[in-house]
C-alpha atoms as a PDB file:
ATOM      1  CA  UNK A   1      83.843  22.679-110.238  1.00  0.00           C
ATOM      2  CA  UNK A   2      81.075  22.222-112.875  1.00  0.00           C
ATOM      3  CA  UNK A   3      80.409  18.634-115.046  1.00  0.00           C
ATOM      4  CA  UNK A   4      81.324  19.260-118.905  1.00  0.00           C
ATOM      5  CA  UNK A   5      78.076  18.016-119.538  1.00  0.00           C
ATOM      6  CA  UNK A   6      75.132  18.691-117.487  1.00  0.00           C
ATOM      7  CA  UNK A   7      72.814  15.535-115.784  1.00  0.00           C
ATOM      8  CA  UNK A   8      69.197  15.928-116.549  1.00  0.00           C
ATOM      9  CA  UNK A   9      68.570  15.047-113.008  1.00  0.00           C
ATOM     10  CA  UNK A  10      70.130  17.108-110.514  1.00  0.00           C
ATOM     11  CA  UNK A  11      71.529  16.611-107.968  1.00  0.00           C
ATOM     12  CA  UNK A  12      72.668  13.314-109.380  1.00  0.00           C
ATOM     13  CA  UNK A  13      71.343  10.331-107.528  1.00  0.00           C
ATOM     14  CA  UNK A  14      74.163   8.076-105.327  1.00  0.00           C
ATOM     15  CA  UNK A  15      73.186   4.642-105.099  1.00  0.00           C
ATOM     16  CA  UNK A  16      74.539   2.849-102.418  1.00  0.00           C
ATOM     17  CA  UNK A  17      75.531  -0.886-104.231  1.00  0.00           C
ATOM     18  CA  UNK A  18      74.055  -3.248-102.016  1.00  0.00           C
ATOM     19  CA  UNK A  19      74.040  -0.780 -99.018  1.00  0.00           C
ATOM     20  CA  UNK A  20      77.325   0.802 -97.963  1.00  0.00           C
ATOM     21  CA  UNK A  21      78.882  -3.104 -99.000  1.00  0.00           C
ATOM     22  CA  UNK A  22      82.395  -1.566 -98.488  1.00  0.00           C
ATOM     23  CA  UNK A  23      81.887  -0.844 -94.654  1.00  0.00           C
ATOM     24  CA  UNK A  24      79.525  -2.878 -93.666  1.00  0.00           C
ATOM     25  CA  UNK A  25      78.011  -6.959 -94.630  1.00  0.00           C
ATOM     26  CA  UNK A  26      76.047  -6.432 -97.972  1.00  0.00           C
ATOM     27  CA  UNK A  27      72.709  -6.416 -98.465  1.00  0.00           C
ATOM     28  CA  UNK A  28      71.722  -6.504 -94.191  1.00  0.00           C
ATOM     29  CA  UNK A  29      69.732  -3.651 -92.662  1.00  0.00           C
ATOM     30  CA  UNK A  30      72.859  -2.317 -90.585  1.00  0.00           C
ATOM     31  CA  UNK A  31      74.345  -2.053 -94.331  1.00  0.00           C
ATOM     32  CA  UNK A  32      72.062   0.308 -95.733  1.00  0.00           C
ATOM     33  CA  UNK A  33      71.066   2.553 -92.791  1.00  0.00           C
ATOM     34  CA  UNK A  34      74.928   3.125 -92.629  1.00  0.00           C
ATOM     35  CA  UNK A  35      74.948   3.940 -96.304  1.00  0.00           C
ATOM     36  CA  UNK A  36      72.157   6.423 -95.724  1.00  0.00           C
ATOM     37  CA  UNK A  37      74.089   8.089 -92.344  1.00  0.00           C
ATOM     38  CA  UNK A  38      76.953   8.546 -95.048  1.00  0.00           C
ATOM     39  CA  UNK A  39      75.304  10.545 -97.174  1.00  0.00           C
ATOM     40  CA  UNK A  40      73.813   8.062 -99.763  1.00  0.00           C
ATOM     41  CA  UNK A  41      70.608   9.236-101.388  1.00  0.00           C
ATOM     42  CA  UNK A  42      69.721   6.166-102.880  1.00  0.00           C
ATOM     43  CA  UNK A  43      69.670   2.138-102.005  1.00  0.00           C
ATOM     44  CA  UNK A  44      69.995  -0.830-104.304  1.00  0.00           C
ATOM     45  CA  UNK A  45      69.561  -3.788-103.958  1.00  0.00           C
ATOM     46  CA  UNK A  46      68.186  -7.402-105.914  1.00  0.00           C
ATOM     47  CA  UNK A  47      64.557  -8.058-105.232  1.00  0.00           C
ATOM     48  CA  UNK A  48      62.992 -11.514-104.886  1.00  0.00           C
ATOM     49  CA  UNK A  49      59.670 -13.391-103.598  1.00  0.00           C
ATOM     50  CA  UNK A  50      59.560 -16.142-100.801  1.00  0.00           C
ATOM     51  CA  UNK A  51      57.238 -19.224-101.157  1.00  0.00           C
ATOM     52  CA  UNK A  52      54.893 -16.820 -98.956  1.00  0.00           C
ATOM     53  CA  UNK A  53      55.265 -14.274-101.014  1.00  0.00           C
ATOM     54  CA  UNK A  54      57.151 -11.709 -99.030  1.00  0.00           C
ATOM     55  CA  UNK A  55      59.749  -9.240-101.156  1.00  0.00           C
ATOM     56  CA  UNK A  56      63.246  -9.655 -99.647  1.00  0.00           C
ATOM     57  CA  UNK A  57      66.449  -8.540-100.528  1.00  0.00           C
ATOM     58  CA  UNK A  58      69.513 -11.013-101.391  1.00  0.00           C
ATOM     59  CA  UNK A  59      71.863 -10.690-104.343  1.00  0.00           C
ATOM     60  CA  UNK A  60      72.572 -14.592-104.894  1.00  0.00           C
ATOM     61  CA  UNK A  61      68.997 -15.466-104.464  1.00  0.00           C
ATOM     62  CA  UNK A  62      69.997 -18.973-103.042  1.00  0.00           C
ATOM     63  CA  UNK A  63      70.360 -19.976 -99.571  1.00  0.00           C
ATOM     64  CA  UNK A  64      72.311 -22.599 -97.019  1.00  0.00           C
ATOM     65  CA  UNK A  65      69.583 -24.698 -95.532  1.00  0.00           C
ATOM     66  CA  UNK A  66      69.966 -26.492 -91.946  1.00  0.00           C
ATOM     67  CA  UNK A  67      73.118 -28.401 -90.874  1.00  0.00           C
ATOM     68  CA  UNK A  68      74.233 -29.629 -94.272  1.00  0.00           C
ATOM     69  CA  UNK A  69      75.321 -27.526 -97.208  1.00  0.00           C
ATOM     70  CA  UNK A  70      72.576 -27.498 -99.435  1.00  0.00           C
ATOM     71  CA  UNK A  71      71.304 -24.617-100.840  1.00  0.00           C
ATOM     72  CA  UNK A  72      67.723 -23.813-102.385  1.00  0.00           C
ATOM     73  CA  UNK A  73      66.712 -21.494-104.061  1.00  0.00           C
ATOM     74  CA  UNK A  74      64.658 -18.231-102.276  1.00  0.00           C
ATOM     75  CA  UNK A  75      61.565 -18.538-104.199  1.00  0.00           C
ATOM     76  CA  UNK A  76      61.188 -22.168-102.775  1.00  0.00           C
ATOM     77  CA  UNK A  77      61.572 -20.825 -99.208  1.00  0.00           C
ATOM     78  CA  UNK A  78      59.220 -19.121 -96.766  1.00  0.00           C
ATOM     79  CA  UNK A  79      59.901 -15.971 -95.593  1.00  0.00           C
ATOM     80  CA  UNK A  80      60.683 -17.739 -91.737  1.00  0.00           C
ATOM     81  CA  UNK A  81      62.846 -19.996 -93.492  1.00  0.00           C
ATOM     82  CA  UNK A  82      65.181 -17.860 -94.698  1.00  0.00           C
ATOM     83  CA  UNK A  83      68.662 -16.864 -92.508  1.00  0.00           C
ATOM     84  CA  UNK A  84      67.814 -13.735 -90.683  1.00  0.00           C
ATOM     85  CA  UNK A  85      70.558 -11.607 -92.392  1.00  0.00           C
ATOM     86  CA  UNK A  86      68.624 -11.551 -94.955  1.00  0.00           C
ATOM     87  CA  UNK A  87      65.747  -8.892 -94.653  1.00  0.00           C
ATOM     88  CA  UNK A  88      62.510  -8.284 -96.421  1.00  0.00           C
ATOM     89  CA  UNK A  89      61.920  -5.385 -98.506  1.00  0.00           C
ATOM     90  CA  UNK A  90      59.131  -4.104 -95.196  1.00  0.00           C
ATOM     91  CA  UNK A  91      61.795  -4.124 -92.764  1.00  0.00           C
ATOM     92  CA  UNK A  92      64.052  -2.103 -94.747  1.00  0.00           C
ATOM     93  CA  UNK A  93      60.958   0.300 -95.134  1.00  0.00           C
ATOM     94  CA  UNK A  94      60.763  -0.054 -91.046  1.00  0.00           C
ATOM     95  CA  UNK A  95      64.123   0.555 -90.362  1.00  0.00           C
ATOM     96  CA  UNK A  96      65.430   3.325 -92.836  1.00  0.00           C
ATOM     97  CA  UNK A  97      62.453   5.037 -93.399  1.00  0.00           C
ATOM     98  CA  UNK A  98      61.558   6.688 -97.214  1.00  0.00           C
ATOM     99  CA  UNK A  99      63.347   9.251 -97.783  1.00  0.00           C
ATOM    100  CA  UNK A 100      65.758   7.686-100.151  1.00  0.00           C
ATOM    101  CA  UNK A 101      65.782   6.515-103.963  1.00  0.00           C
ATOM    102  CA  UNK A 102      65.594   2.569-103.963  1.00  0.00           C
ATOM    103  CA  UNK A 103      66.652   1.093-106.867  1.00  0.00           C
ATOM    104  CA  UNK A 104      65.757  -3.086-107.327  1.00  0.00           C
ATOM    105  CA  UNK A 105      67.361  -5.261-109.680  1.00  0.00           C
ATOM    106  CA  UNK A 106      64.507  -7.802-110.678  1.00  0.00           C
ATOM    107  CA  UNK A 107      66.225 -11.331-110.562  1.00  0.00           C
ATOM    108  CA  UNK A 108      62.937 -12.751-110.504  1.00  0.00           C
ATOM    109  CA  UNK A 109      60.634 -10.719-112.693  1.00  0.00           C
ATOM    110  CA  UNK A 110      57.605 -12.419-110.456  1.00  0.00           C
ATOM    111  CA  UNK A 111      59.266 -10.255-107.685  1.00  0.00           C
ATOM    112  CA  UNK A 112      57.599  -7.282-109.212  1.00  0.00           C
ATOM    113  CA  UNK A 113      53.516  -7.628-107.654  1.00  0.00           C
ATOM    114  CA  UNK A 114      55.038  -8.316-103.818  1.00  0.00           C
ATOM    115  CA  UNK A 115      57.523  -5.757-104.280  1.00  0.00           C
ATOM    116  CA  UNK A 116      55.290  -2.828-105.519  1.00  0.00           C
ATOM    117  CA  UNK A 117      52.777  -4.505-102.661  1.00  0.00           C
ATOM    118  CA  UNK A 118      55.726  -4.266-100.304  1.00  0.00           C
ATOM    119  CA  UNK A 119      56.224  -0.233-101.367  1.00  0.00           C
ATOM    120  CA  UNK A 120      52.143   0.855-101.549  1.00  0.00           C
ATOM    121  CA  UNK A 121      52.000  -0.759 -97.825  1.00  0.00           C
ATOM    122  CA  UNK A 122      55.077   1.295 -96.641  1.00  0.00           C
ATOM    123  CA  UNK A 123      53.519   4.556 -98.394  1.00  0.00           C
ATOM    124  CA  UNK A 124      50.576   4.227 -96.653  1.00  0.00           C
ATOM    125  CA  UNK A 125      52.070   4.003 -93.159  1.00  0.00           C
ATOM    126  CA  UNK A 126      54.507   7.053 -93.983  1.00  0.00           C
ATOM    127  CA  UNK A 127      52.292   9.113 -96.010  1.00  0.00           C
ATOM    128  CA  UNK A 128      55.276   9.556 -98.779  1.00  0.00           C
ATOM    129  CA  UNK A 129      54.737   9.049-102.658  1.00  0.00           C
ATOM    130  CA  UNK A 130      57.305   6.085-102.646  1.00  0.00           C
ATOM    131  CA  UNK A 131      56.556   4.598-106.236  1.00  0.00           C
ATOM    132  CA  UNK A 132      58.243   7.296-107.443  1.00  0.00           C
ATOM    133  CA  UNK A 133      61.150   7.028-105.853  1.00  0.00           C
ATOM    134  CA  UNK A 134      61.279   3.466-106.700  1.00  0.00           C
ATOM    135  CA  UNK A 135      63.404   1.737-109.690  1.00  0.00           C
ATOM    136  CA  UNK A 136      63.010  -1.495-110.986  1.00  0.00           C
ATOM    137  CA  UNK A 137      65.746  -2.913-112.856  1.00  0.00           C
ATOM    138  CA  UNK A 138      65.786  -5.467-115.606  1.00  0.00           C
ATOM    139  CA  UNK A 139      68.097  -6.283-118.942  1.00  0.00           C
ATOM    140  CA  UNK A 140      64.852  -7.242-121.106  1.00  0.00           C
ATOM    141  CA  UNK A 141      63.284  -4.381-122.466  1.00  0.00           C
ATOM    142  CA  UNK A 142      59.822  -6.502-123.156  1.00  0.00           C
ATOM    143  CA  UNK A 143      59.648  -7.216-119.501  1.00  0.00           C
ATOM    144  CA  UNK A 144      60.157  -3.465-118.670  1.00  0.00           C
ATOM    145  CA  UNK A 145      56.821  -2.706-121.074  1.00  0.00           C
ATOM    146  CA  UNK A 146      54.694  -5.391-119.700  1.00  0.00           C
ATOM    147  CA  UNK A 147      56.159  -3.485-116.091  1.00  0.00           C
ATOM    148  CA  UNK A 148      55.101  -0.066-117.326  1.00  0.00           C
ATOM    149  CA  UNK A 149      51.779  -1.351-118.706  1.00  0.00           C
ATOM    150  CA  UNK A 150      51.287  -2.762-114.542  1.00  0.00           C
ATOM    151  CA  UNK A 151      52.184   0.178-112.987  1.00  0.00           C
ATOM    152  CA  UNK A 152      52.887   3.616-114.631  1.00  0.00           C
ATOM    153  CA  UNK A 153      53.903   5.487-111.980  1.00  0.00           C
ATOM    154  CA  UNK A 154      56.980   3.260-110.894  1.00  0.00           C
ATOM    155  CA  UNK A 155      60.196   3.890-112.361  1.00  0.00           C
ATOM    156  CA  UNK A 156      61.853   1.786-114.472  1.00  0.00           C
ATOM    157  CA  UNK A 157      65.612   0.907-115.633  1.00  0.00           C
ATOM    158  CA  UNK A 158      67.389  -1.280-118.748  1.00  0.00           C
ATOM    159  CA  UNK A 159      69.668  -2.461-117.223  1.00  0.00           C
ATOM    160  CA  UNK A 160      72.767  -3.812-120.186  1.00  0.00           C
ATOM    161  CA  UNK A 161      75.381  -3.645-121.362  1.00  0.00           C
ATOM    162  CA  UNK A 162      76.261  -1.331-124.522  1.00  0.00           C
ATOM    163  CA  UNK A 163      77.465  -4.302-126.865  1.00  0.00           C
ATOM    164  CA  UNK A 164      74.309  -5.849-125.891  1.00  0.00           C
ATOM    165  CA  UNK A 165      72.202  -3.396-127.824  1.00  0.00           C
ATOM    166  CA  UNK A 166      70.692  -4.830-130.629  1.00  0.00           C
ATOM    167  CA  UNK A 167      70.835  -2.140-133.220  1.00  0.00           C
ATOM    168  CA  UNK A 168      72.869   0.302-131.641  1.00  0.00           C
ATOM    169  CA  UNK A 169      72.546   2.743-128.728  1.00  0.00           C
ATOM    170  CA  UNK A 170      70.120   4.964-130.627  1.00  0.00           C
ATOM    171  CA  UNK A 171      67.557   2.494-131.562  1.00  0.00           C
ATOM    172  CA  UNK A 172      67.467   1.477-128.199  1.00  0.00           C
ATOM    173  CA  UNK A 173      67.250   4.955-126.679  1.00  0.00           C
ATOM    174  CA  UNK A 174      64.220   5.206-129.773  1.00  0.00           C
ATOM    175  CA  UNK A 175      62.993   2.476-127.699  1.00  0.00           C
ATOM    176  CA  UNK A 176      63.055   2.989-124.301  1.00  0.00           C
ATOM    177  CA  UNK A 177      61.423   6.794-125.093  1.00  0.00           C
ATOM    178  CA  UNK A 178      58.431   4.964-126.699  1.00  0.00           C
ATOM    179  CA  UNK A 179      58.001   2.801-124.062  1.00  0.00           C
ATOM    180  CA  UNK A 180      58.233   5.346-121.349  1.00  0.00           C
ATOM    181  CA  UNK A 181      61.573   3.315-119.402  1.00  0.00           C
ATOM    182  CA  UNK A 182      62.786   6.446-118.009  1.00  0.00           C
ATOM    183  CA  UNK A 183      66.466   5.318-117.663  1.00  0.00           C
ATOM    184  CA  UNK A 184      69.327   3.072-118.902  1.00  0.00           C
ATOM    185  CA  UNK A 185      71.772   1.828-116.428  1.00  0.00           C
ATOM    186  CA  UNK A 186      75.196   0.756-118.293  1.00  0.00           C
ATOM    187  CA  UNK A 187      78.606  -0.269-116.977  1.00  0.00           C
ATOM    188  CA  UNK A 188      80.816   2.720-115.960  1.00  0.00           C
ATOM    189  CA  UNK A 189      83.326   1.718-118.860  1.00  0.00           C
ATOM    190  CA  UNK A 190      80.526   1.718-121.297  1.00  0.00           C
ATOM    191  CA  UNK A 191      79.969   5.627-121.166  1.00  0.00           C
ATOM    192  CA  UNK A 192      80.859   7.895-122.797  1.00  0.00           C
ATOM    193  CA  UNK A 193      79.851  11.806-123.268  1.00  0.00           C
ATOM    194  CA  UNK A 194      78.583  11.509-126.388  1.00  0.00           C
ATOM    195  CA  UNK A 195      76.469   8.217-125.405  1.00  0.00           C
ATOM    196  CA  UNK A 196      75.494  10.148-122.234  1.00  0.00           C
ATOM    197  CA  UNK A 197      74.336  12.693-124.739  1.00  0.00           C
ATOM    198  CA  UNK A 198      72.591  11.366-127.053  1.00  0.00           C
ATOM    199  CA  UNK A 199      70.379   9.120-124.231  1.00  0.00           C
ATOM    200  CA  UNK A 200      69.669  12.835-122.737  1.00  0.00           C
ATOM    201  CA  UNK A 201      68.202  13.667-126.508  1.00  0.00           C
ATOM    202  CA  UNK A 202      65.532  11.020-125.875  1.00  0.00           C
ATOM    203  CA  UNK A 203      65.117  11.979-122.731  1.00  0.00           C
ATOM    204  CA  UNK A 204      66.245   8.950-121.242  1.00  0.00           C
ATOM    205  CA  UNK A 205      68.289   9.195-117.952  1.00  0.00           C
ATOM    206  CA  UNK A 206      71.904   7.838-117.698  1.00  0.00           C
ATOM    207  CA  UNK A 207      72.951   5.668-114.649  1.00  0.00           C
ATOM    208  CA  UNK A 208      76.357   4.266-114.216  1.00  0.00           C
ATOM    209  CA  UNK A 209      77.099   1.197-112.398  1.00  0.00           C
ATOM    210  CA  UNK A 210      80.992  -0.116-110.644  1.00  0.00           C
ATOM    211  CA  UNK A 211      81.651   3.316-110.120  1.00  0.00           C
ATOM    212  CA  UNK A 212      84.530   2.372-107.205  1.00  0.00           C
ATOM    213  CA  UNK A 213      87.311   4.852-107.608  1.00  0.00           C
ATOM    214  CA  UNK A 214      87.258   8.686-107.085  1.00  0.00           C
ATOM    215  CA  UNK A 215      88.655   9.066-110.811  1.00  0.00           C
ATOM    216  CA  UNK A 216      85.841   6.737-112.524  1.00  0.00           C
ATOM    217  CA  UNK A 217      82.933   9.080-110.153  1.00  0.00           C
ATOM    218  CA  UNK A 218      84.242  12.360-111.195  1.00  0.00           C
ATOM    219  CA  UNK A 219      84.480  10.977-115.011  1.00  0.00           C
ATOM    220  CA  UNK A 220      80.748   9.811-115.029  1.00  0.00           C
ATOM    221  CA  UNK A 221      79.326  12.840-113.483  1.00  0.00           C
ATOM    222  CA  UNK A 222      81.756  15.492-115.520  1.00  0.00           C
ATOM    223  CA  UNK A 223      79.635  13.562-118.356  1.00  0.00           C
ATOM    224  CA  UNK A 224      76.599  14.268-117.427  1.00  0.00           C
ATOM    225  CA  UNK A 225      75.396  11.005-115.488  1.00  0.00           C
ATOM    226  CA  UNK A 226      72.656  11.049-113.996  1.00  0.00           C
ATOM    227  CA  UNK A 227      73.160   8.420-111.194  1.00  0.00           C
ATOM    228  CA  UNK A 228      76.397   6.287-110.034  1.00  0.00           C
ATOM    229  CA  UNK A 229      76.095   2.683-108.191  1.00  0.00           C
ATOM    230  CA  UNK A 230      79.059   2.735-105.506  1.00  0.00           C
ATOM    231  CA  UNK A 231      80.196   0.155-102.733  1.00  0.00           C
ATOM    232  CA  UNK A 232      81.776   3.118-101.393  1.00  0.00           C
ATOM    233  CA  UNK A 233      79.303   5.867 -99.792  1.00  0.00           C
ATOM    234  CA  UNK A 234      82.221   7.726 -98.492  1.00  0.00           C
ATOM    235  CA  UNK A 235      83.986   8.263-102.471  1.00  0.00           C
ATOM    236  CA  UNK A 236      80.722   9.148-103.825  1.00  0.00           C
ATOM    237  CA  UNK A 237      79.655  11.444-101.899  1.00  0.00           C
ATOM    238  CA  UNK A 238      82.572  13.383-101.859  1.00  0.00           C
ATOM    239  CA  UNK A 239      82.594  13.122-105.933  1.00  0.00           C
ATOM    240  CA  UNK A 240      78.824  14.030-105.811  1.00  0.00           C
ATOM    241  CA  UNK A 241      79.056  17.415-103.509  1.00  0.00           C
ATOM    242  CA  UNK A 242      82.281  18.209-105.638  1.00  0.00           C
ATOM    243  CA  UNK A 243      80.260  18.392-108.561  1.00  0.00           C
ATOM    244  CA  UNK A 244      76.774  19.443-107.522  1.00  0.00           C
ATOM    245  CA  UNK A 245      77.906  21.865-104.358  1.00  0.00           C
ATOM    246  CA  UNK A 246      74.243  23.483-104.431  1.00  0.00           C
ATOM    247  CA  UNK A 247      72.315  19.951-104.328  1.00  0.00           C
ATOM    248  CA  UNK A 248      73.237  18.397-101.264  1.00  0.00           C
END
């Protein structure tokens, strides 16, 4: 079976949402090795700085504190102080490896130095060219520039919505091209073929995120997606070798 429409980027990359969060506790290091030993070819994740500035990886970005039910804030904790579920973006490194795609929603935008820090320090233990393999993620397209301006090799991701496009899909993809952001990550029920299309015109790579159910996976990639965001490893990568037999 062959997509309608073909991805720019084959294989298509399968991002495990929040590690394999739909067999295992989300965002822990037992979550995304098992996504990985299911078949997932990429991790994401949300990316934020301790007090000490160490990268670690929490969706919520707040934390429980002691005996009593207060919760601050990550940024305002050191990395020691933080519940040990929650692991740093050098453990994952240590644990997993880097062969995989890893794909980091910027919550805090001043997450972006430790993280790349946290990446550059991982590539020179393992010997492998891991800023390319790495996306940051972020709705605001002027904080993606002052990104690629920082670091040109790293990959980068609008993340929106499409009714959040100010002037249309095309003027953004206009956009993005000019600014070198080399992909736009939209809701699955946001795509469509011809959107995937005409993002493929500018050379802009399509990623699809709360892609859950076997029918919504083999929809995205029949129309040409170039990456899906899944809780479930298993779905995807059945959807994913469906489509691209030859690339996995």
């Amino acid at each position: 079976m062959a997509p309608r429409i073909p991805a720019l980027l084959i294989p298509p990359i399968g991002f495990a949402h929040r590690g394999a969060r739909a067999h295992e506790h989300e965002n822990t290091l037992a979550a995304f090795s098992q996504a990985l030993e299911m078949g997932a070819t990429g991790l994401e994740s949300d990316a934020w700085v301790t007090a000490d500035g160490q990268a670690v990886l929490d969706h919520d970005g707040v934390v429980r504190m002691g005996r009593w039910p207060r919760k601050r804030p990550i940024p305002d904790c050191r990395r020691d102080e933080l519940p040990g579920h929650i692991p740093s973006l050098a453990e994952l490194y240590g644990r997993c490896g880097g062969g995989f795609e890893l794909s980091l929603d910027l919550k805090d935008p001043d997450a972006a130095p430790a993280v790349v820090a946290s990446v550059d320090e991982a590539a020179a233990r393992t010997g492998l060219p891991l800023r390319q393999r790495l996306w940051l993620c972020h709705p605001d397209v002027d904080t993606l520039v002052e990104l690629r301006s920082l670091w040109p090799d790293v990959r980068l991701c609008n993340s929106t919505r499409l009714s959040r496009m100010d002037g249309g899909p095309e003027r953004r993809a206009a956009v993005l091209a000019e600014a070198a952001i080399d992909s736009v990550n939209l809701h699955q029920t946001d795509w469509t073929g011809g959107l995937v299309t005409l993002f493929h015109r500018f050379g802009i790579l399509c990623f699809g995120w709360d892609a859950q159910q076997p029918r919504v996976l083999r929809e995205l990639l029949d129309m040409g997606i170039d990456a899906v965001y899944s809780d479930h490893v298993d779905r995807m990568r059945e959807a994913l070798t469906s489509w691209y037999p030859e690339g996995q």
